[in-house]
Protein backbone atom coordinates (compact mmCIF):
# COMPACT_ATOMS: atom_id res chain seq x y z
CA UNK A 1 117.23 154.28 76.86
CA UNK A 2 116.93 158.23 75.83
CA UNK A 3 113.78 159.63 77.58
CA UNK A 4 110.87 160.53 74.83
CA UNK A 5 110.78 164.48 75.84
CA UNK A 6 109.30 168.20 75.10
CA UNK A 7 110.20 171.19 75.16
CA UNK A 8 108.59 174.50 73.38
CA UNK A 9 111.37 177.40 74.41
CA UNK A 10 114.76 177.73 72.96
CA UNK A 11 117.05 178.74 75.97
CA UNK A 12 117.18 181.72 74.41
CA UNK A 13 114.01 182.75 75.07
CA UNK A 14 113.59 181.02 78.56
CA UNK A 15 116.91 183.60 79.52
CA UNK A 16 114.20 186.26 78.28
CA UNK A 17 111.31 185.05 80.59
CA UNK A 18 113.51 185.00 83.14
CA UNK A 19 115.72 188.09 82.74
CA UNK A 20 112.33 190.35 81.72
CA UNK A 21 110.19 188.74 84.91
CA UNK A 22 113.17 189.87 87.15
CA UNK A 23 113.17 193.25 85.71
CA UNK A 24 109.22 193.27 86.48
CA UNK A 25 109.40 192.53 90.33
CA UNK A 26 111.45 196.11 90.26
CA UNK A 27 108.98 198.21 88.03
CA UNK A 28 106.21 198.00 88.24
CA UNK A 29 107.19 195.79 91.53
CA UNK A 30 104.86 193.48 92.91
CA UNK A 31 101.63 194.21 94.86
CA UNK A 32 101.80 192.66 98.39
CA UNK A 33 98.53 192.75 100.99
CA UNK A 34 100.32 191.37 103.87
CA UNK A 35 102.02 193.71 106.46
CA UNK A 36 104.32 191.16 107.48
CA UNK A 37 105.58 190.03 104.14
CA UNK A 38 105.81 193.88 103.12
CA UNK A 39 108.16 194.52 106.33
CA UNK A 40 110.23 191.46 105.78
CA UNK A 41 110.96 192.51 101.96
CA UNK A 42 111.84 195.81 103.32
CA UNK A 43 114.22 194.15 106.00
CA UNK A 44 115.97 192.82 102.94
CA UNK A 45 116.54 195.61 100.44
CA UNK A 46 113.26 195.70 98.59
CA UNK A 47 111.68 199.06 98.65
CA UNK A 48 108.29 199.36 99.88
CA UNK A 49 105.53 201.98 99.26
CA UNK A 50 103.50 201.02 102.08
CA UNK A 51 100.32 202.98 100.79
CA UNK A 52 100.26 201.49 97.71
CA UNK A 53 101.28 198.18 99.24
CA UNK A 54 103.95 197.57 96.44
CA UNK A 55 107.30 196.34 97.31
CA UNK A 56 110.26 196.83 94.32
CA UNK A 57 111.89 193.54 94.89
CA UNK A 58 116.29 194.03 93.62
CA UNK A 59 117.81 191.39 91.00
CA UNK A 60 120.09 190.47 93.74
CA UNK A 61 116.94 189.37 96.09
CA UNK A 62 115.17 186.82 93.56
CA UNK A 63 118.77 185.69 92.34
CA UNK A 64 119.77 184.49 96.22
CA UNK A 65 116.19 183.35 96.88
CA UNK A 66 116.37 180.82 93.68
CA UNK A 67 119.75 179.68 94.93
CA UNK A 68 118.33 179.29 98.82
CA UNK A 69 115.36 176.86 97.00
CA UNK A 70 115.87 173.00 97.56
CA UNK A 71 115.89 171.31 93.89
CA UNK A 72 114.07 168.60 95.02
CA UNK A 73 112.07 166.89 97.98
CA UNK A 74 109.60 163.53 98.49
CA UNK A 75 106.06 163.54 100.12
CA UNK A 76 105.59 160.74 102.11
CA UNK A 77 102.78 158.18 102.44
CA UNK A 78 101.05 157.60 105.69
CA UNK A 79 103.16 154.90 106.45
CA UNK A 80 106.44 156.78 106.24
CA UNK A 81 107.22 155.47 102.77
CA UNK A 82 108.72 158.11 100.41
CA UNK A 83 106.73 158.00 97.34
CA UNK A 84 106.26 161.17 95.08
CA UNK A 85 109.35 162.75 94.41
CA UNK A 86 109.35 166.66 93.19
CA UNK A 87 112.45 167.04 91.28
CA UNK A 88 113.98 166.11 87.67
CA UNK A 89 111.96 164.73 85.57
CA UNK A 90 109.84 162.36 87.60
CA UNK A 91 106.32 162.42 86.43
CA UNK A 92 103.32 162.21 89.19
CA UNK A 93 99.23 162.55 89.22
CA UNK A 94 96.78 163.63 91.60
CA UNK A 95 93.23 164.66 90.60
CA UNK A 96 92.38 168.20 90.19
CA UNK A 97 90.73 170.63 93.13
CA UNK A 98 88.58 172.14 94.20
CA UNK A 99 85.34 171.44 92.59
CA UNK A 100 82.21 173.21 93.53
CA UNK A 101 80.33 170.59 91.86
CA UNK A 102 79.79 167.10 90.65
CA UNK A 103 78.43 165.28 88.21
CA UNK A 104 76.71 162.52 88.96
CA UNK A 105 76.85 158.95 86.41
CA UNK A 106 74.20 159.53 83.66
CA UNK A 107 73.52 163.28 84.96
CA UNK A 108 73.64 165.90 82.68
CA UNK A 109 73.36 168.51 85.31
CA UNK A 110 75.99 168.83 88.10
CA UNK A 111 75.19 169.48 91.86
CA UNK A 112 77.02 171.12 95.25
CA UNK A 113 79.17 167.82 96.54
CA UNK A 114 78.63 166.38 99.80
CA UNK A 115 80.21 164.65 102.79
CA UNK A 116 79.19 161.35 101.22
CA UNK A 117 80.58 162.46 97.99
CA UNK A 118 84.16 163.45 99.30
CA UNK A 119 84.07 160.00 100.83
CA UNK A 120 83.85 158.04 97.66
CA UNK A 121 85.90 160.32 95.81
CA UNK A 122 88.51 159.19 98.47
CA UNK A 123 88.20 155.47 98.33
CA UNK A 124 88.57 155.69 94.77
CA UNK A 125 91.69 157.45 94.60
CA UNK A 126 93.19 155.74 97.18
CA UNK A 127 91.99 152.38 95.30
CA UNK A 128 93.21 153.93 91.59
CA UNK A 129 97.39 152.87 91.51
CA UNK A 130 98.20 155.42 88.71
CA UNK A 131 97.68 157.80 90.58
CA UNK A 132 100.76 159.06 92.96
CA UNK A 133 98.75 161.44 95.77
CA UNK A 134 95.08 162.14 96.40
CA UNK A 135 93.65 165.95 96.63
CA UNK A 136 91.21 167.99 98.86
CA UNK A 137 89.40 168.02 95.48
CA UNK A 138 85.88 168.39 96.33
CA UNK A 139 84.61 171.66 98.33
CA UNK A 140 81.49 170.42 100.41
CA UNK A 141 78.04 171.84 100.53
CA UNK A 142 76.68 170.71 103.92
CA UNK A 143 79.51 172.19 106.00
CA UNK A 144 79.81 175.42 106.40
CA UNK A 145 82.16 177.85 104.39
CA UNK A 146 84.00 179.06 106.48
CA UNK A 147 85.80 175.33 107.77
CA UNK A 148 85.11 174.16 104.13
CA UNK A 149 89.03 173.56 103.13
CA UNK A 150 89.72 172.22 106.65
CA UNK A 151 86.61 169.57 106.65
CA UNK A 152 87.84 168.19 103.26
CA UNK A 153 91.34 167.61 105.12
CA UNK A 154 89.92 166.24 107.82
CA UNK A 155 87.64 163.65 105.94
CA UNK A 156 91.09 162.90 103.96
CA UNK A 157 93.34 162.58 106.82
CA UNK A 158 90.65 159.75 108.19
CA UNK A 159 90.77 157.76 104.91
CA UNK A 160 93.40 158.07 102.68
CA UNK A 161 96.96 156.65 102.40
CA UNK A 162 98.52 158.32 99.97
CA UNK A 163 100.10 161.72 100.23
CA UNK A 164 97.76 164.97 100.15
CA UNK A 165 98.13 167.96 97.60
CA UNK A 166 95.50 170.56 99.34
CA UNK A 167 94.49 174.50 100.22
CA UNK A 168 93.29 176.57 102.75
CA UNK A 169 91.17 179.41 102.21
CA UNK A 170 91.99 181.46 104.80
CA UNK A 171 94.84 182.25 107.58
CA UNK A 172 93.46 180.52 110.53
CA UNK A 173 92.00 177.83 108.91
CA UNK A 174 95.51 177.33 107.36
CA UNK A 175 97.03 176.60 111.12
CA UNK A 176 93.92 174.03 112.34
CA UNK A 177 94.91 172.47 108.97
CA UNK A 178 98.93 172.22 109.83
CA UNK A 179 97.55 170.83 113.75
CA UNK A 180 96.10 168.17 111.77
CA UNK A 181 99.25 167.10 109.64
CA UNK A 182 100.89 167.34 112.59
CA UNK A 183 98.94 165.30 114.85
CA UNK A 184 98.93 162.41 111.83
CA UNK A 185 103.18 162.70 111.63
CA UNK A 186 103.37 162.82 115.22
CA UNK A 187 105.32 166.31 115.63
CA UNK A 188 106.18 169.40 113.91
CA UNK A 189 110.02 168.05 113.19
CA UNK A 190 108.40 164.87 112.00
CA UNK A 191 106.17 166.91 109.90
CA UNK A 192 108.77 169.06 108.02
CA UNK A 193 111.47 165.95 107.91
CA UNK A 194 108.50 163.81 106.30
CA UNK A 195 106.14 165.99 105.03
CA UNK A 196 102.90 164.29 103.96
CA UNK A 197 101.44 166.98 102.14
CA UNK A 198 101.72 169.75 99.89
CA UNK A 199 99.85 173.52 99.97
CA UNK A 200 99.03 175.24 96.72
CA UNK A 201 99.32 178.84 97.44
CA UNK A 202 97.94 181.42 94.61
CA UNK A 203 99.32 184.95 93.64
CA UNK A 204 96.41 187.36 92.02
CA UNK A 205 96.94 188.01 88.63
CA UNK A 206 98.89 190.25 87.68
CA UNK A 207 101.48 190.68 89.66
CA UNK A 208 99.61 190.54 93.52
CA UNK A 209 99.05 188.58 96.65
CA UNK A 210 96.29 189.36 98.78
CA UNK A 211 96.60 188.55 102.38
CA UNK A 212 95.49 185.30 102.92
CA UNK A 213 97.53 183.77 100.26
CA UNK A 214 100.83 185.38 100.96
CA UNK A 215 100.77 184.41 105.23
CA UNK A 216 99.59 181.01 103.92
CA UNK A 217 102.84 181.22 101.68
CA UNK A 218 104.91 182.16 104.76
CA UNK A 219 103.65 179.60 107.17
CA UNK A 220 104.04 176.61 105.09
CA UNK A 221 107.88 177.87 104.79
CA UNK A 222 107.98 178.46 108.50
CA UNK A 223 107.27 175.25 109.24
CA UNK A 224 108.76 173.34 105.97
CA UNK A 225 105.32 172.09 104.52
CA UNK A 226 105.91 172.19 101.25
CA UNK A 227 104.54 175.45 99.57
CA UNK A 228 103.17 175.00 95.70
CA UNK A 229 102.98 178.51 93.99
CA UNK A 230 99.80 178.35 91.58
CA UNK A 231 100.28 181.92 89.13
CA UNK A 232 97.47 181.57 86.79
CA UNK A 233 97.47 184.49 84.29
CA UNK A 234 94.32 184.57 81.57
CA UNK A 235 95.86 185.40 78.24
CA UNK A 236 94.56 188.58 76.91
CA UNK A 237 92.18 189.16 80.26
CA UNK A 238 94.63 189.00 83.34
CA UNK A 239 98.01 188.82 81.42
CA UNK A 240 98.92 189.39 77.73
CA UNK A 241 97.53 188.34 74.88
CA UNK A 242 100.66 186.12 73.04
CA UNK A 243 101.53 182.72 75.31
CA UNK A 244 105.00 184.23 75.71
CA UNK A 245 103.81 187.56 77.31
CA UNK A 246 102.23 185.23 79.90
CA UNK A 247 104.68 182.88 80.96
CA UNK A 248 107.04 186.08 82.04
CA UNK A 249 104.10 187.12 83.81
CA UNK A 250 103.59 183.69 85.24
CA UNK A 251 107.70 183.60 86.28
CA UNK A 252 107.47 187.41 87.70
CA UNK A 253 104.19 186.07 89.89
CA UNK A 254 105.93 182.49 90.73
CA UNK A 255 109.87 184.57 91.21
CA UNK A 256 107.96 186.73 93.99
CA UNK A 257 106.24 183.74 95.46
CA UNK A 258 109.68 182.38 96.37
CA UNK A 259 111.12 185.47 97.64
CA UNK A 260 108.94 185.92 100.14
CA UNK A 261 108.95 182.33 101.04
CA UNK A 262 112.38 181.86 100.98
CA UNK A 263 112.91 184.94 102.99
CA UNK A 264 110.60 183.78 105.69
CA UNK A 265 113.07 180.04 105.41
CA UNK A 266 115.70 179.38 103.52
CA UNK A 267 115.66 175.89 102.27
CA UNK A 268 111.99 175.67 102.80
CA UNK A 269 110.70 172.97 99.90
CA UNK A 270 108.90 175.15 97.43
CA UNK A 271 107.47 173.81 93.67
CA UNK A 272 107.22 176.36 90.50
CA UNK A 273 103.66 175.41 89.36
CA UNK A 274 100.18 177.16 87.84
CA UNK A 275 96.62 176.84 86.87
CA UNK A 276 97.47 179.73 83.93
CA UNK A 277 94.82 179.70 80.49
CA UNK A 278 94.21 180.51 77.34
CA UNK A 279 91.34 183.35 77.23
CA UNK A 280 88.34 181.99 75.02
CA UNK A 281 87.28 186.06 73.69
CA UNK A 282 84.11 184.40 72.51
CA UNK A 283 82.75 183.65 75.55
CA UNK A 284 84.34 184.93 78.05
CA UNK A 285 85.88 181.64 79.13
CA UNK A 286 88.86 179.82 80.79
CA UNK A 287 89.69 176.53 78.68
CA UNK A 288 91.98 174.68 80.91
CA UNK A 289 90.93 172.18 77.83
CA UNK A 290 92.79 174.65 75.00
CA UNK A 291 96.16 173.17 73.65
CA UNK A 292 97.42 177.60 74.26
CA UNK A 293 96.86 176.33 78.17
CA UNK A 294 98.75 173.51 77.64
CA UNK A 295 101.43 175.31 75.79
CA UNK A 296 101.73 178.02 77.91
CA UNK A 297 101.91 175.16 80.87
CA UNK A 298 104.65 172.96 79.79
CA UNK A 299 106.53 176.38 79.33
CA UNK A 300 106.79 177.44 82.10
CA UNK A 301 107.66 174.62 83.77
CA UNK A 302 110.31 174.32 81.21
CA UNK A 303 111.57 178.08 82.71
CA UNK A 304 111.12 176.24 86.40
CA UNK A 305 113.34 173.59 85.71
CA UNK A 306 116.14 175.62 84.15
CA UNK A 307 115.84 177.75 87.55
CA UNK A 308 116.23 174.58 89.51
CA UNK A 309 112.47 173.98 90.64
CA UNK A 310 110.38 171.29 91.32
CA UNK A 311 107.46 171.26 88.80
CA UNK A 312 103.37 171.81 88.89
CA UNK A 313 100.94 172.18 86.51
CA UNK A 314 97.12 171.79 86.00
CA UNK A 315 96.80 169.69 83.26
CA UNK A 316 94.62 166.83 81.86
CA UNK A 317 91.19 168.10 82.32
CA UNK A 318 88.79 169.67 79.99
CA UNK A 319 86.11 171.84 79.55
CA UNK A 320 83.51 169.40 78.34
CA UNK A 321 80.39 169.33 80.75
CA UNK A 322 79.54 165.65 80.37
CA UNK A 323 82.29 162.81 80.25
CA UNK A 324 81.99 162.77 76.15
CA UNK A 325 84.97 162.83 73.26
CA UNK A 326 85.57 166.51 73.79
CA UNK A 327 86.52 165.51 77.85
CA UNK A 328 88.37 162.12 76.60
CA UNK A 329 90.84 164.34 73.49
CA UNK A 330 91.47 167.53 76.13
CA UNK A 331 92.41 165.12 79.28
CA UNK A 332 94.59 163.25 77.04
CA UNK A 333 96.39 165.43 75.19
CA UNK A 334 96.77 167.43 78.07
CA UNK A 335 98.38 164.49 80.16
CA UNK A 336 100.76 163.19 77.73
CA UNK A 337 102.26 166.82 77.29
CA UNK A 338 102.64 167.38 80.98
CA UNK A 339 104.48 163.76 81.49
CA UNK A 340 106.74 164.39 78.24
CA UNK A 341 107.38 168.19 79.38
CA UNK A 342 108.57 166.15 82.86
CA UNK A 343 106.13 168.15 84.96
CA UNK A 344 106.66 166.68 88.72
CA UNK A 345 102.83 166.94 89.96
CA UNK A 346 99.68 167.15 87.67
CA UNK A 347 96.84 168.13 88.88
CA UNK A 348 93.91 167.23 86.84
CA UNK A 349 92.40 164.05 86.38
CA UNK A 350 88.34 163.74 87.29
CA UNK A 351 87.82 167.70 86.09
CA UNK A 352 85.19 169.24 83.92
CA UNK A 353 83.78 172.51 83.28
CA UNK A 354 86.85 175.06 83.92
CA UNK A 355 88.23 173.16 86.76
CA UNK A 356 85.15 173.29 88.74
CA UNK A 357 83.23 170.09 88.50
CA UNK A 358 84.27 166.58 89.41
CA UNK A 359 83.25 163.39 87.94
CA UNK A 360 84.17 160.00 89.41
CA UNK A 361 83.97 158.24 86.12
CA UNK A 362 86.24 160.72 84.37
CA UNK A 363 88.97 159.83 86.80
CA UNK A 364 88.73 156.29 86.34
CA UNK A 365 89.21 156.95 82.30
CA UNK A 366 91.86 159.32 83.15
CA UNK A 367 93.68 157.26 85.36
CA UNK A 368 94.32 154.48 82.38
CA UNK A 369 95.54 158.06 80.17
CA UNK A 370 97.26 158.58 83.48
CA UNK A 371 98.92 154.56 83.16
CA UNK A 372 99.82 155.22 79.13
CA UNK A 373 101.25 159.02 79.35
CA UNK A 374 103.49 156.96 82.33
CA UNK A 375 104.26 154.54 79.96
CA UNK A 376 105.12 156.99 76.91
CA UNK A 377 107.70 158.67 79.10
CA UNK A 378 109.46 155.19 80.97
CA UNK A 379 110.66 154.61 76.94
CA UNK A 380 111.77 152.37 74.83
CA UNK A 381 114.41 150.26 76.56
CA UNK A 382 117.07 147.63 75.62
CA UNK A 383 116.08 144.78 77.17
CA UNK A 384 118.49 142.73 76.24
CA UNK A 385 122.15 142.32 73.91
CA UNK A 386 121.73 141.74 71.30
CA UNK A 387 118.19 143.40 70.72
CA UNK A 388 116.57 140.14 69.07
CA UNK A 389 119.49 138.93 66.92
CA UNK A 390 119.11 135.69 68.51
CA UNK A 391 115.44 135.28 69.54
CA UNK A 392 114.14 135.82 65.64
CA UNK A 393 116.41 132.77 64.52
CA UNK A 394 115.30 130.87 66.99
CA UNK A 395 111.78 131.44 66.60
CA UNK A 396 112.22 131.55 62.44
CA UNK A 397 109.96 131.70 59.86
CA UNK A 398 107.08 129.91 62.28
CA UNK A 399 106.51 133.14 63.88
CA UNK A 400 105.37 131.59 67.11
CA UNK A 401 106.68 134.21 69.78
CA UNK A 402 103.87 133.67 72.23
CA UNK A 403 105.38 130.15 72.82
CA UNK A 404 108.93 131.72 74.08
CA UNK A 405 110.00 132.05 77.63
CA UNK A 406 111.37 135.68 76.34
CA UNK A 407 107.20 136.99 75.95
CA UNK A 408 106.71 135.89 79.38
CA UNK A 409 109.71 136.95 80.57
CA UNK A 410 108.98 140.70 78.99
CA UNK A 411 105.32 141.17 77.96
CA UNK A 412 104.52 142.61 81.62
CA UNK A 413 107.08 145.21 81.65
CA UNK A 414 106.64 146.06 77.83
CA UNK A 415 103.33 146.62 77.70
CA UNK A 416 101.21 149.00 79.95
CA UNK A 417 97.78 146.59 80.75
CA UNK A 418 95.41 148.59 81.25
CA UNK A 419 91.47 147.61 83.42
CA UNK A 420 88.29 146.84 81.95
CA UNK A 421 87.81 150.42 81.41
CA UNK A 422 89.72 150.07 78.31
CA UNK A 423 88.36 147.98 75.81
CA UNK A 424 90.39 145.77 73.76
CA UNK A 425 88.11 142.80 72.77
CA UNK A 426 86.97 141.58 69.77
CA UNK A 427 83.55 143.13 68.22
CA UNK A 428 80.99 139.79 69.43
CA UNK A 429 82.96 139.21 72.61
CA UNK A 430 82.30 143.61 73.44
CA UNK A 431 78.32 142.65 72.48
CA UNK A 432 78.12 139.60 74.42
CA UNK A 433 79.22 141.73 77.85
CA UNK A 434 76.55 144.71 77.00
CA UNK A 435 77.61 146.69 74.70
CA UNK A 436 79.32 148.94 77.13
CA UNK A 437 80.81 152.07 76.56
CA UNK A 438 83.50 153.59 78.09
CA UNK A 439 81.55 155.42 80.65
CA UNK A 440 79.68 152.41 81.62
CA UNK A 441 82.52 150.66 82.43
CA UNK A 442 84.24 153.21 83.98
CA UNK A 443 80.94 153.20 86.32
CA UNK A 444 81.26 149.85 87.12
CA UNK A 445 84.90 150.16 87.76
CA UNK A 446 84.21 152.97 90.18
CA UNK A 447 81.01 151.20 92.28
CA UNK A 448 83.48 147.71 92.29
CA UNK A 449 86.38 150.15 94.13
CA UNK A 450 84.51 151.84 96.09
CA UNK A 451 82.30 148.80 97.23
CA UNK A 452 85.96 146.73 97.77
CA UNK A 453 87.85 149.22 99.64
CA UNK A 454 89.04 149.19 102.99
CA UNK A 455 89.82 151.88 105.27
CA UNK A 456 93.36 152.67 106.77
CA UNK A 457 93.75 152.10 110.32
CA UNK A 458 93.83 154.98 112.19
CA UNK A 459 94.55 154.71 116.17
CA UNK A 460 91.15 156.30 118.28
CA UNK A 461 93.87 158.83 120.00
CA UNK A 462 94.42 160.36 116.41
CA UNK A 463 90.76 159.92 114.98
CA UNK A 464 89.51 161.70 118.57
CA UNK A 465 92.21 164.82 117.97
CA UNK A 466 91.19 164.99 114.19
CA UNK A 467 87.67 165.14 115.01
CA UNK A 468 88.37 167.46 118.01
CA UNK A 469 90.12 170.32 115.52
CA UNK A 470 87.53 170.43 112.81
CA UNK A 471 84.69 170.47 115.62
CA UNK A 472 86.54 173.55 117.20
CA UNK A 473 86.62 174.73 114.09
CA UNK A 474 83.08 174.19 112.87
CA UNK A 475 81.74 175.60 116.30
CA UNK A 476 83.49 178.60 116.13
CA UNK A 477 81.35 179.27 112.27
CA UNK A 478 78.67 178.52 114.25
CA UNK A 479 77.89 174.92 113.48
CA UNK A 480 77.97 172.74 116.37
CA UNK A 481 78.26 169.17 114.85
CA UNK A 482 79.80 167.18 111.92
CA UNK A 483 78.16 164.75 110.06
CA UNK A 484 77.78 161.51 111.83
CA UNK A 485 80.10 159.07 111.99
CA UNK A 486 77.92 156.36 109.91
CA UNK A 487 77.55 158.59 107.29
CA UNK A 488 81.31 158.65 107.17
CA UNK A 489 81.52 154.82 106.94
């Protein structure tokens, strides 16, 4: 079978990314707001103007930190299982994050999401199989901010089986977050040997990392939780104008990422990924939607795997405001290129509106583009020797194929078969169900998941110390309850 792939670079020019971002982390050098990161460069040859907070990282630094990296690694589920592997070209989903709003079915306007929202948003992830790991993707209203990225892991940690792509917004929210993983895997050791989830971590365009993100960087290598770097230059407005000019700002931003984190541990599991775009001058907009974003994606993860990295990029969302044609042609072009560029992890699926609105039905249609992009890149495979030499004569002129043990020996693994989201029936028999289009259905897929799932069990030792970290947590903003228990359920 020969894998159907893409690439946009010659490895001429992904030499050139590379060779030009390394000459970048030396001048202008790389703007760093964290004291200890700044000291540990220093420790190491980089030279550090501490009142400008720049270190000048050496060639010979980001050369031994790329060799340090691990080329690969698996998140596990929460029953030990290893099931998304970072590395190659293995091609996984999760749904985008973080939304600060939602649209609800039928609404044309979105809202702030909820506890109750998160909740079915969580079901139905954990209910949709094309999709490898669920995400903290949903930012909560009636919490406050302060514990917001740490109440979305909690409420995951409770419900979920699959493995957990998430964020922290700040420092010490970051370590309540890492007690939690840790109280779920049983033990720090157990943690980093089967890590369950992954941390994006974000440099500042161009060329900086303010405090937060860089110690969040440094902790998940300290204790092995896998670190995911997320450089996200804005052609023309945070980086330069041509798609090439970008990704070497995008590898100078991701190449410092893994200094520092590879400093702090060597061998620590790190992924070269990005949320970079395409700069709409008109107005003034992001378009994670624009085929430049998804260009300038499957680039640079084209430069990450020639490095040796695993692979992340935000892909297969659009910018449509309503689950319409515009959201259907972005999401899917955009996941087809990520799966044929071999991109390990895309985020995505269920996002509107610049990667800041959710929609339940969108992920259920994305997660059948999800199923077919899988499909494209499995290939066309030989099956059997001869091809169908023999079958065809058999069969002859009558044409009857259906009637052969070899169509229901095959037609399964052939074909990807896809839910009632997907219409495929004749004209009268599509009228005599309703009429439906693809939203309704997606709708009623989502309500029949949702309705049909059932929760993981979780012991009440682990549920209690879960509950007990986010309450600490919430106390210490000043908010001296969660939301009750049967609003959970």
């Amino acid at each position: 079978m020969i894998r159907p792939t893409l690439q946009f670079l010659s490895q001429e020019t992904v030499d050139r990314v590379i060779e030009e971002a390394i000459e970048l982390l030396q001048d202008p050098g790389v703007q760093v707001h964290s004291q200890r990161a700044l000291s540990l460069l220093g420790e190491h040859g980089a030279q550090i103007d501490r009142d400008a907070r720049v270190a000048r990282i050496p060639a010979d630094l980001a050369h031994r930190a790329v060799e340090s990296a691990p080329q690969s690694f698996y998140l596990y589920d929460f029953a030990g299982n290893p099931v998304v592997h970072y590395g190659g070209d293995d091609v996984h989903f999760d749904p985008g994050s973080a939304a600060i709003e939602i649209l609800d079915y039928q609404a044309k306007t979105s809202r702030a999401p909820v506890t109750a929202d998160l909740l079915r948003f969580v079901k139905l992830v954990d209910s949709l199989d094309a999709l490898d790991a669920v995400a903290t993707s949903l930012v909560c209203g009636d919490v406050p901010e302060e514990i917001a990225d740490l109440y979305r892991l909690y409420l995951v940690l409770l419900y979920a089986r699959k493995p957990v792509v998430t964020g922290a917004f700040a420092v010490k929210t970051w370590h309540r977050m890492k007690d939690m993983l840790v109280a779920v895997a049983g033990s720090e050791a157990a943690l980093a040997e089967r890590p369950i989830a992954v941390f994006d971590v974000c440099p500042s365009p161009p060329l900086l990392w303010s405090e937060i993100t860089c110690e969040n960087l440094m902790d998940c290598a300290q204790y092995h939780i896998p670190a995911e770097l997320v450089s996200m230059p804005l052609t023309g407005a945070t980086g330069p104008a041509t798609l090439l000019g970008s990704i070497v700002q995008h590898a100078a931003e991701n190449l410092s990422g893994v200094v520092i984190h590879q400093l702090t541990a060597p061998g620590a599991p790190i992924v070269w990924g990005g949320s970079p775009a395409a700069f709409d001058m008109r107005a003034g907009t992001t378009p994670m939607g624009a085929i430049e974003t998804m260009m300038i994606d499957c680039s640079y993860a084209q430069v990450g795997k020639h490095l040796g990295f695993p692979t992340h990029a935000y892909l297969g969302m659009s910018d449509a405001k309503i689950v319409d044609a515009q959201c259907g042609f972005e999401s899917g072009i955009g996941a087809v290129l990520g799966a044929l560029a071999g991109i390990n992890m895309i985020s995505g699926p269920g996002m509107l509106d610049f990667e800041s609105c959710f929609s339940l039905e969108k992920l259920a249609i994305d997660a059948e583009i999800v199923g077919m992009a899988k499909r494209l890149v499995a290939g066309v495979e030989e099956r059997e020797r001869p091809l169908a030499l023999d079958l065809i004569r058999q069969v002859g002129h009558a044409g009857n194929f259906l009637a052969t043990p070899h169509t229901r020996r095959w037609f399964r693994q052939e074909l990807y078969i896809p839910s009632d989201v997907v219409d495929r029936d004749f004209r009268r028999t599509w009228e005599a169900k309703g009429s439906k289009d693809s939203v309704e259905r997606a709708h009623e897929r989502v309500e029949k998941l949702v309705a049909a799932y059932q929760p993981p069990e979780r012991s009440t030792e682990l549920v209690a110390e879960l509950e007990a970290i986010t309450l600490r947590a919430a106390r210490a903003a000043g908010f001296d309850r969660l939301p009750p228990r049967q609003q959970l359920d």
